[in-house]
PDB file of N, CA and C in Angstrom:
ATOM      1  N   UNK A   1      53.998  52.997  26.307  1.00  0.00           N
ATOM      2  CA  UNK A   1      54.073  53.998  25.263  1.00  0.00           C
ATOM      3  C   UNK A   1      53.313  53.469  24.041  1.00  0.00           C
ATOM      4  N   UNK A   2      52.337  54.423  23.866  1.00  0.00           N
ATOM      5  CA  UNK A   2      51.593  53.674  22.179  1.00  0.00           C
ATOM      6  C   UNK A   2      52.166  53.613  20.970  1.00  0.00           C
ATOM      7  N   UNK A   3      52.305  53.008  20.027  1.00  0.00           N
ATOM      8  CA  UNK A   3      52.397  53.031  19.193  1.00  0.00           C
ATOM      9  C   UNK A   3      52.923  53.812  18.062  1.00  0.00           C
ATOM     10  N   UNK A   4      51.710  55.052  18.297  1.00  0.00           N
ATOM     11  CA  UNK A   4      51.743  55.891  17.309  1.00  0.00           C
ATOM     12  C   UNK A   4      53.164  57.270  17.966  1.00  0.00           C
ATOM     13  N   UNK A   5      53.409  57.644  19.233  1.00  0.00           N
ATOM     14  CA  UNK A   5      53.742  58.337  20.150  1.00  0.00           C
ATOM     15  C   UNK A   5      55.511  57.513  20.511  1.00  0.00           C
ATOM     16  N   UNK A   6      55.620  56.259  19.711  1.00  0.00           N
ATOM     17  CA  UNK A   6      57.065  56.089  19.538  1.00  0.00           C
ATOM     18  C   UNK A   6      58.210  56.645  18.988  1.00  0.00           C
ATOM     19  N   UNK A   7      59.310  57.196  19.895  1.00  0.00           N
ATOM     20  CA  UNK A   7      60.130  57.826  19.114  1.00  0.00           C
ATOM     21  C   UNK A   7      60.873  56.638  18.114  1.00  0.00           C
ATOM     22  N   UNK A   8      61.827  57.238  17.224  1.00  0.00           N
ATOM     23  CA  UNK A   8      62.612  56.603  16.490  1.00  0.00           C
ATOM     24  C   UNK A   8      63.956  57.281  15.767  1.00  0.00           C
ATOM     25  N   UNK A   9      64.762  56.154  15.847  1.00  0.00           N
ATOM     26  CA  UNK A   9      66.372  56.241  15.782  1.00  0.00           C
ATOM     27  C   UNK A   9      66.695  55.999  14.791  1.00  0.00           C
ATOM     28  N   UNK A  10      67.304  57.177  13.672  1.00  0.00           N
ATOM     29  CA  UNK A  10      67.845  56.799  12.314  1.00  0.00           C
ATOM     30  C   UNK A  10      68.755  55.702  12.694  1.00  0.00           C
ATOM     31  N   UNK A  11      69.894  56.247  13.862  1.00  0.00           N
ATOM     32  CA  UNK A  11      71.286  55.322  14.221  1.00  0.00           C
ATOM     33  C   UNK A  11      70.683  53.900  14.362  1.00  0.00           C
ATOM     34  N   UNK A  12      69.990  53.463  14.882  1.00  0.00           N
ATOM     35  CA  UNK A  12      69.607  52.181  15.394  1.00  0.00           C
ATOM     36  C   UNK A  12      68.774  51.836  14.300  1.00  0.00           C
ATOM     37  N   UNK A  13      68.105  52.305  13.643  1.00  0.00           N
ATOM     38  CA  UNK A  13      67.577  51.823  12.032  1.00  0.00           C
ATOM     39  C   UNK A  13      68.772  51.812  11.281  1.00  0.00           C
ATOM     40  N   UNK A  14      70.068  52.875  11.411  1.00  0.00           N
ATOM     41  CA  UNK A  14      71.189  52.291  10.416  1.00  0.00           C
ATOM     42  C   UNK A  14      72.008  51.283  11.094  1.00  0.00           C
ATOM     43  N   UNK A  15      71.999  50.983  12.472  1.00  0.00           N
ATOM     44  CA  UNK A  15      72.921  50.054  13.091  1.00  0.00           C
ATOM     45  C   UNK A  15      72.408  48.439  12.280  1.00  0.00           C
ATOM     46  N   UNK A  16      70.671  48.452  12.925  1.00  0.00           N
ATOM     47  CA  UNK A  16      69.556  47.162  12.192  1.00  0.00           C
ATOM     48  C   UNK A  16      70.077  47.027  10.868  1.00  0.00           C
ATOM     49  N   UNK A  17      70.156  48.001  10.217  1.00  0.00           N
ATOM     50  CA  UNK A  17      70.041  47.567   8.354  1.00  0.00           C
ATOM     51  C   UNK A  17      71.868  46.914   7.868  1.00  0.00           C
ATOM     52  N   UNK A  18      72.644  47.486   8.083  1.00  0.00           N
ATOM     53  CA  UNK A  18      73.591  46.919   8.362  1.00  0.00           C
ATOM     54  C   UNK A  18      74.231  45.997   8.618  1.00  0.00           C
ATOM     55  N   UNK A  19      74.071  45.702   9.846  1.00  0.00           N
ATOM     56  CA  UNK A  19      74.151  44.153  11.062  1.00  0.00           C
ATOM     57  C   UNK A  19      73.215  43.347   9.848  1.00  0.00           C
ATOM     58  N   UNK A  20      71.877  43.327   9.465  1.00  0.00           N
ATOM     59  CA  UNK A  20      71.493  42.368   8.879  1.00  0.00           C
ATOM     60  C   UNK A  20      71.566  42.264   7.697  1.00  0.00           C
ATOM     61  N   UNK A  21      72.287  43.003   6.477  1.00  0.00           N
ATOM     62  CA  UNK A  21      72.383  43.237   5.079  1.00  0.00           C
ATOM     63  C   UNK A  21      73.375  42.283   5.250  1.00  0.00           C
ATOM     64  N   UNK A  22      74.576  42.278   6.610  1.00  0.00           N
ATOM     65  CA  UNK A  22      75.810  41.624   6.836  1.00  0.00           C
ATOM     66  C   UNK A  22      75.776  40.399   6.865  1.00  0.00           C
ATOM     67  N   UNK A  23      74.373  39.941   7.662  1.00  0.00           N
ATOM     68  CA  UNK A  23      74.398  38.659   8.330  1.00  0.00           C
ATOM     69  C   UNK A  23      73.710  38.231   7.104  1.00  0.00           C
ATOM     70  N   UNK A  24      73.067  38.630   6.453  1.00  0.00           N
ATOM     71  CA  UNK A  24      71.510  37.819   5.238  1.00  0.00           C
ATOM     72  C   UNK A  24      72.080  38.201   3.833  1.00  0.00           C
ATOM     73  N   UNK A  25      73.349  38.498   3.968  1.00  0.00           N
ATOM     74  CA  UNK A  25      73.903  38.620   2.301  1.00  0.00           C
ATOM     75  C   UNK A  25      73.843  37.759   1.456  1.00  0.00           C
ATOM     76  N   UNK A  26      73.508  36.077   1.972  1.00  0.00           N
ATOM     77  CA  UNK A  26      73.732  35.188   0.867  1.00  0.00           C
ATOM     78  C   UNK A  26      72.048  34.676   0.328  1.00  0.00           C
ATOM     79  N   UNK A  27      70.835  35.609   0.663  1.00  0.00           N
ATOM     80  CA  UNK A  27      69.714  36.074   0.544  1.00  0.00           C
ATOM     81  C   UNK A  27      69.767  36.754  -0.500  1.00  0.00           C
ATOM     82  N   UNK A  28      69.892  37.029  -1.657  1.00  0.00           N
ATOM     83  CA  UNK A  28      69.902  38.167  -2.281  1.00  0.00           C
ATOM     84  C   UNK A  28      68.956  39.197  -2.585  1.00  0.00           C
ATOM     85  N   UNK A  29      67.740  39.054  -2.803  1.00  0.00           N
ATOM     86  CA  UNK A  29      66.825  39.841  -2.248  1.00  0.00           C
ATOM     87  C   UNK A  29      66.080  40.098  -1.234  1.00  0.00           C
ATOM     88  N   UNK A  30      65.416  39.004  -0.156  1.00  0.00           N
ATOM     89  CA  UNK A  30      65.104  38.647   0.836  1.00  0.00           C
ATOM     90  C   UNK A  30      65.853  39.148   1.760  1.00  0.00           C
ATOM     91  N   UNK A  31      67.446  39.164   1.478  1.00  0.00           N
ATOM     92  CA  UNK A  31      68.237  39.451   2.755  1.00  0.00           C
ATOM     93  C   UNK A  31      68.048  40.804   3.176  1.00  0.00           C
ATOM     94  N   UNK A  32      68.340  42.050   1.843  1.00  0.00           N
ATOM     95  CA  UNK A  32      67.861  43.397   2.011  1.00  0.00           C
ATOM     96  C   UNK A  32      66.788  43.923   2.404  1.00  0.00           C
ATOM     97  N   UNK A  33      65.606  42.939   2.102  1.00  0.00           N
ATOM     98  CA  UNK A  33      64.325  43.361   2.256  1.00  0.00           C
ATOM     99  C   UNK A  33      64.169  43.440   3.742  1.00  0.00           C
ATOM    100  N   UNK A  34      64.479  42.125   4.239  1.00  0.00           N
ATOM    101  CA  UNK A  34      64.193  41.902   6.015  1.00  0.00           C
ATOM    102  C   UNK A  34      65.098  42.917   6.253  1.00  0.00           C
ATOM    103  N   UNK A  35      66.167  43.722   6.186  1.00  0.00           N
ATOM    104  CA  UNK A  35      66.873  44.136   6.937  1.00  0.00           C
ATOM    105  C   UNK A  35      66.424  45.756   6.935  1.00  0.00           C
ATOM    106  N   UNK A  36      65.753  45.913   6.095  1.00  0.00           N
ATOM    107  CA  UNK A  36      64.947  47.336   5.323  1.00  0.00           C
ATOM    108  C   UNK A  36      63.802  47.530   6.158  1.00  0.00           C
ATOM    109  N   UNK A  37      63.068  46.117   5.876  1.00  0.00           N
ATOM    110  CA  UNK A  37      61.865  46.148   7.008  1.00  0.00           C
ATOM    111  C   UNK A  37      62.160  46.570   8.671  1.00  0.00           C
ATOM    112  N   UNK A  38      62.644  45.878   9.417  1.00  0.00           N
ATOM    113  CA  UNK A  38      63.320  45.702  10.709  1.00  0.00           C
ATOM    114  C   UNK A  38      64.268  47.024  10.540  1.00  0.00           C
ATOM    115  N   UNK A  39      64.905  47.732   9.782  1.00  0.00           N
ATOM    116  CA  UNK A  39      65.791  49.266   9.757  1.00  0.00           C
ATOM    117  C   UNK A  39      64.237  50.326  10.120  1.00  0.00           C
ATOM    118  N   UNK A  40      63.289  49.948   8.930  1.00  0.00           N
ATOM    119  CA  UNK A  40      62.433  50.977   8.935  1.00  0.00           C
ATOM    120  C   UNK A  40      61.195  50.977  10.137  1.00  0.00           C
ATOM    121  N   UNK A  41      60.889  49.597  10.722  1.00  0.00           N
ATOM    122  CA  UNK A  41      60.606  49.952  11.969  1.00  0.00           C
ATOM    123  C   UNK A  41      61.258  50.678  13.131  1.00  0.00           C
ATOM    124  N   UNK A  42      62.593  50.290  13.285  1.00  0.00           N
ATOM    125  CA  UNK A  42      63.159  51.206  14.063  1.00  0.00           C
ATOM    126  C   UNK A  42      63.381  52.544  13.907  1.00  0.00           C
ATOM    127  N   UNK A  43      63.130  52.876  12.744  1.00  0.00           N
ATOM    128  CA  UNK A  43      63.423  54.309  12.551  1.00  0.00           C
ATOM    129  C   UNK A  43      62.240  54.912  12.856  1.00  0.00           C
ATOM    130  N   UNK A  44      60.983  54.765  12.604  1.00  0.00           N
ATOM    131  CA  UNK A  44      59.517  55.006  13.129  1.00  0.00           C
ATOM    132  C   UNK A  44      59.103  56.200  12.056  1.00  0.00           C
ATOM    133  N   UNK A  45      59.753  56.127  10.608  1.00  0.00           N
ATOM    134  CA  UNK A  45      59.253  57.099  10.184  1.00  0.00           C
ATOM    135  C   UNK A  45      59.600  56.337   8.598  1.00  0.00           C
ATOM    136  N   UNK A  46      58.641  57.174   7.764  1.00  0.00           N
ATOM    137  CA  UNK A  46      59.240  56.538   5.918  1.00  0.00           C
ATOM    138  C   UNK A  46      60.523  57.416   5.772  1.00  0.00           C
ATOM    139  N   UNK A  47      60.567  59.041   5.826  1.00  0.00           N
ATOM    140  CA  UNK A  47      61.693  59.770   6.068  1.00  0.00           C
ATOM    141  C   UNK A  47      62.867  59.161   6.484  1.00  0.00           C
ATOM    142  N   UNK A  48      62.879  58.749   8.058  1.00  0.00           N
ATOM    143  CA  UNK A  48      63.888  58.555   8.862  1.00  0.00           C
ATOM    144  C   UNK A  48      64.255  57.317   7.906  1.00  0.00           C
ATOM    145  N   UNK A  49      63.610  56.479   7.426  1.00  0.00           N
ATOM    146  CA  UNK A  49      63.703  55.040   6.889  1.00  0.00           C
ATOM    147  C   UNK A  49      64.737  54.940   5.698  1.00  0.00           C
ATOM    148  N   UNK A  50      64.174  55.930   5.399  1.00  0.00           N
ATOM    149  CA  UNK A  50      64.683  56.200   3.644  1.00  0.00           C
ATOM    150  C   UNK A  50      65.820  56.332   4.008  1.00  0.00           C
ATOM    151  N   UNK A  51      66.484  57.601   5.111  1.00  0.00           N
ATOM    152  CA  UNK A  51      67.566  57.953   5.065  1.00  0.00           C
ATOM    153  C   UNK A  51      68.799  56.778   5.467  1.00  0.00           C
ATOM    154  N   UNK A  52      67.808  56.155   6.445  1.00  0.00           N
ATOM    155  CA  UNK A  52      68.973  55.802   7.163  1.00  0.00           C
ATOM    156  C   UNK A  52      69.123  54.396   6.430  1.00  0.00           C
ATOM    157  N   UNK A  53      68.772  53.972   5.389  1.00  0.00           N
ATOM    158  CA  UNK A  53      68.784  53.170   4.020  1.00  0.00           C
ATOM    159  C   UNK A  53      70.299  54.021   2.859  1.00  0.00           C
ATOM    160  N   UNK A  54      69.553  55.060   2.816  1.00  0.00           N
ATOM    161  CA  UNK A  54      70.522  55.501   2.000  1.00  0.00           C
ATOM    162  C   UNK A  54      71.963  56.079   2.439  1.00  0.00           C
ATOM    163  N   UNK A  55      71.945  56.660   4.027  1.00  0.00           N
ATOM    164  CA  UNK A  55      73.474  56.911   4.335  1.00  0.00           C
ATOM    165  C   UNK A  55      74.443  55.907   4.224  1.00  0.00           C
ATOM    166  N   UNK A  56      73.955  54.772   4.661  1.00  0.00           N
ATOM    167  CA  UNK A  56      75.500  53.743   4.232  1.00  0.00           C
ATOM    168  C   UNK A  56      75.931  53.811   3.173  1.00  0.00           C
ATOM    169  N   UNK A  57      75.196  54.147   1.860  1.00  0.00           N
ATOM    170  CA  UNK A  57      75.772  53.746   0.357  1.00  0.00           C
ATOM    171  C   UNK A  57      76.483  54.778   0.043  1.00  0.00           C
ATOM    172  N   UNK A  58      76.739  55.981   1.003  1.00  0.00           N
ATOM    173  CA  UNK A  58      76.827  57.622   0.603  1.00  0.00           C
ATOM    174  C   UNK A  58      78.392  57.159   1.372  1.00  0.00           C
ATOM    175  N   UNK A  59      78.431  56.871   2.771  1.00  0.00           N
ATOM    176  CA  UNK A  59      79.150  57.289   3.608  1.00  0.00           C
ATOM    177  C   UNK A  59      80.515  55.755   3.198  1.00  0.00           C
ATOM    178  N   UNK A  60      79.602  54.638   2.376  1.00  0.00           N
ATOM    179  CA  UNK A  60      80.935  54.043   1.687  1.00  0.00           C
ATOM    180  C   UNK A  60      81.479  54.270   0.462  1.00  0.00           C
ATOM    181  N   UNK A  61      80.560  55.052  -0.154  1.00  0.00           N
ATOM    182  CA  UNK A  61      81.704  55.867  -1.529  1.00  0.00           C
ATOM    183  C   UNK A  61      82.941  56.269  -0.780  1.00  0.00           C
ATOM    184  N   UNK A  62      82.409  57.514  -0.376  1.00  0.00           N
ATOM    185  CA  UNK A  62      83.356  58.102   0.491  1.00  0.00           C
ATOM    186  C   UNK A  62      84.126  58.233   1.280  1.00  0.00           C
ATOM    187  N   UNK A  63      83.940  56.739   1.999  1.00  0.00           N
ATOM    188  CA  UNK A  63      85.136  55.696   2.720  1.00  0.00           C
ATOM    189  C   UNK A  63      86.515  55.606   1.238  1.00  0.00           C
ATOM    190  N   UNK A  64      85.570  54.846   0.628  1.00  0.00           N
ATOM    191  CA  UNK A  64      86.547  54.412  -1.009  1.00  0.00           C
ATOM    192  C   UNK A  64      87.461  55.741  -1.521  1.00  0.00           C
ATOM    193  N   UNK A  65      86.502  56.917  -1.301  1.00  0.00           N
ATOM    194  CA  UNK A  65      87.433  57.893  -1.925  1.00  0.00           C
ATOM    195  C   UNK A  65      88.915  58.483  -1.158  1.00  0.00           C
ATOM    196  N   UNK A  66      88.164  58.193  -0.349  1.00  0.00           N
ATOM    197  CA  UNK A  66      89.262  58.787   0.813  1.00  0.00           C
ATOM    198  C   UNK A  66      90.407  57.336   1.074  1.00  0.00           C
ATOM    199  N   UNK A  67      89.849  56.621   1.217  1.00  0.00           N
ATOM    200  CA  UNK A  67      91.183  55.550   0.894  1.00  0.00           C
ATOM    201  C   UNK A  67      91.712  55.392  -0.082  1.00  0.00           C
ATOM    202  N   UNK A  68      91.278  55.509  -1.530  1.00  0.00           N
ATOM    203  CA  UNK A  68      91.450  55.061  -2.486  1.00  0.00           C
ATOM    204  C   UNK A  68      92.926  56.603  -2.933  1.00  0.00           C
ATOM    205  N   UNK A  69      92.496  57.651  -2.495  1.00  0.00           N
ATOM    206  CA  UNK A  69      93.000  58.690  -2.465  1.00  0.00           C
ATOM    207  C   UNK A  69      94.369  58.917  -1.624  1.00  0.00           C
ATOM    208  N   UNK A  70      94.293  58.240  -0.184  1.00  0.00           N
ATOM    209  CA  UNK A  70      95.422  58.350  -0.079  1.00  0.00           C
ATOM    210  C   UNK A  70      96.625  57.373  -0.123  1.00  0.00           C
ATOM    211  N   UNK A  71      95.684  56.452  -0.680  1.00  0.00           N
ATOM    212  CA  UNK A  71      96.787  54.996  -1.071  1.00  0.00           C
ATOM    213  C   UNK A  71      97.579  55.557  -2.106  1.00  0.00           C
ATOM    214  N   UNK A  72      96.638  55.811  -2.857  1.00  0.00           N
ATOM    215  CA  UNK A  72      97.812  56.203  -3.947  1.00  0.00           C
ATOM    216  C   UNK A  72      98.324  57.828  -4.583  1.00  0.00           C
ATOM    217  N   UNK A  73      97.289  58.458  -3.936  1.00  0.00           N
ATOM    218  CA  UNK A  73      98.075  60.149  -4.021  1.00  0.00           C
ATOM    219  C   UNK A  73      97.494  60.953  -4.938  1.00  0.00           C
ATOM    220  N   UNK A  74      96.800  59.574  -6.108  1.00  0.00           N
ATOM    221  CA  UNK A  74      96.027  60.440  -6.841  1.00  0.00           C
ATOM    222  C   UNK A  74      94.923  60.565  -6.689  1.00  0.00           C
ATOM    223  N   UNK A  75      94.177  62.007  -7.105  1.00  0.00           N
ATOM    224  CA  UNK A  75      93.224  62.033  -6.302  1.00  0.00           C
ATOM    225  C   UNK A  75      91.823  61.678  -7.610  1.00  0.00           C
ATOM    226  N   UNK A  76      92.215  61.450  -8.884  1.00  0.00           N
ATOM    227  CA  UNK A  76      91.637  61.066 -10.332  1.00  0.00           C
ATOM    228  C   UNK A  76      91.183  59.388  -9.429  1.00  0.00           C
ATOM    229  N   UNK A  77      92.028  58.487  -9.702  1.00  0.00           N
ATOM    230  CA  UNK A  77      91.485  57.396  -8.765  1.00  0.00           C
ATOM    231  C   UNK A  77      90.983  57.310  -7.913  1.00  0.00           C
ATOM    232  N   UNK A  78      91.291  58.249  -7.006  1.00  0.00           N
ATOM    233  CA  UNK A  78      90.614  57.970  -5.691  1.00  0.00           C
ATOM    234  C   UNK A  78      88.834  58.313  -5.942  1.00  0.00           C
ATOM    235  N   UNK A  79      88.598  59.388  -6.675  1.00  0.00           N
ATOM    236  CA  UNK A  79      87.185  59.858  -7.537  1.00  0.00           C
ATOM    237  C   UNK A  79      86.695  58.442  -8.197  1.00  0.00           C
ATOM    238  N   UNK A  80      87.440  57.916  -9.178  1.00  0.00           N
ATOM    239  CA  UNK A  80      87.145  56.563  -9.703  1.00  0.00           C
ATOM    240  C   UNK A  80      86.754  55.239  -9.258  1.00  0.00           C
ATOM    241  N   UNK A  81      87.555  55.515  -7.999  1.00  0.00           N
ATOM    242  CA  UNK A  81      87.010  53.751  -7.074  1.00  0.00           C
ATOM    243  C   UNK A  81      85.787  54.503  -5.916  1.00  0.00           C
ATOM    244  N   UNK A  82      85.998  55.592  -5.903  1.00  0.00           N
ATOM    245  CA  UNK A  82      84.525  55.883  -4.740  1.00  0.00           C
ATOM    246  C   UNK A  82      83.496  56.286  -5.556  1.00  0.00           C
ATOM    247  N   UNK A  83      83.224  56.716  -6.947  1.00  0.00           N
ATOM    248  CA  UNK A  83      82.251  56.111  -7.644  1.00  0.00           C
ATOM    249  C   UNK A  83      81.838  55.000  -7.969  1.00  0.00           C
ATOM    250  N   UNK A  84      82.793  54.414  -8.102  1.00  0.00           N
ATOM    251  CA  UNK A  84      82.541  52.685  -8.373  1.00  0.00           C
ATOM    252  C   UNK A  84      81.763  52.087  -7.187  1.00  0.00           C
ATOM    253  N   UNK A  85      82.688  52.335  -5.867  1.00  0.00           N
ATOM    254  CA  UNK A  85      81.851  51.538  -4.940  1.00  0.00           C
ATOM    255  C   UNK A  85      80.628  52.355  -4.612  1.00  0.00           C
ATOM    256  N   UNK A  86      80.247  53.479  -4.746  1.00  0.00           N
ATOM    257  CA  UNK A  86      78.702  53.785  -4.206  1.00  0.00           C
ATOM    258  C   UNK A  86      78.240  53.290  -5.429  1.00  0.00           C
ATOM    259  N   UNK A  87      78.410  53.374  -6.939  1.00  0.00           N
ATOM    260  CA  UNK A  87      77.198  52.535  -7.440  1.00  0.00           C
ATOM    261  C   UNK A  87      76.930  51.100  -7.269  1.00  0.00           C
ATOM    262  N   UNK A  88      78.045  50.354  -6.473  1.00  0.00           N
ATOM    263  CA  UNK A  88      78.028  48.766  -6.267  1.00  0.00           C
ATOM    264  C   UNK A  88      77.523  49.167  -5.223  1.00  0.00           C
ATOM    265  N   UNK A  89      77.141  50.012  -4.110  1.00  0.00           N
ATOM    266  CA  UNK A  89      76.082  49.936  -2.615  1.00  0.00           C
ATOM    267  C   UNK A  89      75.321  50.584  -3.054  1.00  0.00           C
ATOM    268  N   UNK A  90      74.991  51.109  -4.301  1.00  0.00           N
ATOM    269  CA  UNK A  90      73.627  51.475  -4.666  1.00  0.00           C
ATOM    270  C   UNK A  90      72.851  50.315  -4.996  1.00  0.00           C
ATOM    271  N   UNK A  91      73.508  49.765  -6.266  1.00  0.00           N
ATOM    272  CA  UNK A  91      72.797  48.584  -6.759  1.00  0.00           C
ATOM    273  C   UNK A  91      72.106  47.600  -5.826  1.00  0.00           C
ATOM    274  N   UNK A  92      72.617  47.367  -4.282  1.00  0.00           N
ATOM    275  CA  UNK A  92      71.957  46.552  -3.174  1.00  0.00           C
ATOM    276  C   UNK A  92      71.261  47.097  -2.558  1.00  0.00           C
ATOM    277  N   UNK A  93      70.921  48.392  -2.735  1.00  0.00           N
ATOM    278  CA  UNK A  93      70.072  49.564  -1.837  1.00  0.00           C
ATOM    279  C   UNK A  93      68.710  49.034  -2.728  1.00  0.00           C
ATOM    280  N   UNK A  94      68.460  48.582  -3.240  1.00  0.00           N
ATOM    281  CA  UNK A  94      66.679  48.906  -4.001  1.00  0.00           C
ATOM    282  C   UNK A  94      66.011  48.007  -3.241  1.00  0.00           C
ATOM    283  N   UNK A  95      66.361  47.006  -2.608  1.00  0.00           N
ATOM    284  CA  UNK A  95      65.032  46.254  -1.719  1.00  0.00           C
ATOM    285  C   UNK A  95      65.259  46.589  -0.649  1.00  0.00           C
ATOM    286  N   UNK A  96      66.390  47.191   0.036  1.00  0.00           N
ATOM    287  CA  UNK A  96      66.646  47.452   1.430  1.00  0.00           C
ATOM    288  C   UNK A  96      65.770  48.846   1.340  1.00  0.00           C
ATOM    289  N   UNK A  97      65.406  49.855   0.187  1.00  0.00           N
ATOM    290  CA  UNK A  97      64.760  50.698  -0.178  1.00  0.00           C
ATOM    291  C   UNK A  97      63.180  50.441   0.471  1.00  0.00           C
ATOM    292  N   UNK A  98      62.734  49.415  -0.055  1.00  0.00           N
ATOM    293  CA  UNK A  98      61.502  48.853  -0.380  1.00  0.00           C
ATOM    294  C   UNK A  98      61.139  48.440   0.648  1.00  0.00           C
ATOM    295  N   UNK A  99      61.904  47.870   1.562  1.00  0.00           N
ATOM    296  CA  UNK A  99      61.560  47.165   2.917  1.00  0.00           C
ATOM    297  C   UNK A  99      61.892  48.474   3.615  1.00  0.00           C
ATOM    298  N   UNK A 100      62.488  49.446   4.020  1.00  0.00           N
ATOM    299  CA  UNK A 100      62.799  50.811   4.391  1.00  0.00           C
ATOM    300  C   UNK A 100      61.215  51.113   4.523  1.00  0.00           C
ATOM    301  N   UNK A 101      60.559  51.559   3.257  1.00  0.00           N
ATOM    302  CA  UNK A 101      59.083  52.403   3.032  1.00  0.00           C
ATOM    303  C   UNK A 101      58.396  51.093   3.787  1.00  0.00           C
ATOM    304  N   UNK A 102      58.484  50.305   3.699  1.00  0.00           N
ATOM    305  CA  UNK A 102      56.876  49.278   4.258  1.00  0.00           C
ATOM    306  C   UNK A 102      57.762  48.980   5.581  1.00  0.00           C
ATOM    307  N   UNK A 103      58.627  49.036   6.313  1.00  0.00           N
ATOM    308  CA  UNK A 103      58.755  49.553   7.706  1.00  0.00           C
ATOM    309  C   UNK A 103      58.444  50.357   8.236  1.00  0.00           C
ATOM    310  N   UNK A 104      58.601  51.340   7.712  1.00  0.00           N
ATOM    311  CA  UNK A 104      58.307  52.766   8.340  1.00  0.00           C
ATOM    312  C   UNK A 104      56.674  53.323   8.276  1.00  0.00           C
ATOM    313  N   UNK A 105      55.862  52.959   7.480  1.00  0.00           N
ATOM    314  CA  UNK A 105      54.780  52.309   7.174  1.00  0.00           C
ATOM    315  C   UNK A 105      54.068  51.409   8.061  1.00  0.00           C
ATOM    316  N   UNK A 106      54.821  50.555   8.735  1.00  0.00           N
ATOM    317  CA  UNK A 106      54.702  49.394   9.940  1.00  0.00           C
ATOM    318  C   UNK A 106      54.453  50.471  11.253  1.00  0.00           C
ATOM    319  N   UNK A 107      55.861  51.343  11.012  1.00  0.00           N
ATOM    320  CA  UNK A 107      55.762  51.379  12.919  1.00  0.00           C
ATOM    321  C   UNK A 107      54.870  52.503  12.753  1.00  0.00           C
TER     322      UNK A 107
END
């Protein structure tokens, strides 16, 4: 299969970015970048790249809200800590960003 005629997997570009943001965390920029790069080849697209960069930071607010919500009932906190944590998985999203576009770019 050539190259250009490769399909590509947001899931397996978000499984890649993940698994290695996990493993290369004590990297602090380097770690995101490789894992952005290696996400956005697998995804085979800048689109697919981007996204599948940006769903984790979306889909752990919203972990936070929803726990944060029914721990304690209110639903003012639960809004408060799942803002908090998507802007703390935003703030690590900008090189996993960067390596995302020059992956997808790659494949």
């Amino acid at each position: 299969m050539s190259p250009s005629t490769r399909p590509g997997s947001v899931g397996k570009a978000l499984l890649w970015m993940v698994l290695l943001s996990l493993l290369l965390f004590w990297l602090p920029v380097v770690g995101p970048l490789v894992a952005g790069i290696v996400g956005g080849q697998k995804a085979g697209s800048v689109s697919a790249a981007l996204f599948a960069a940006v769903l984790p930071a979306l889909l752990f607010g919203l972990a936070l809200f929803a726990l944060a919500t029914s721990l304690t009932g209110v639903p003012l906190l639960g809004v408060l800590a799942g803002a908090g944590g998507l802007i703390l998985a935003l703030s690590h999203i900008g090189p996993l960003l960067l390596g995302a576009v020059i992956g997808g770019f790659l494949a």
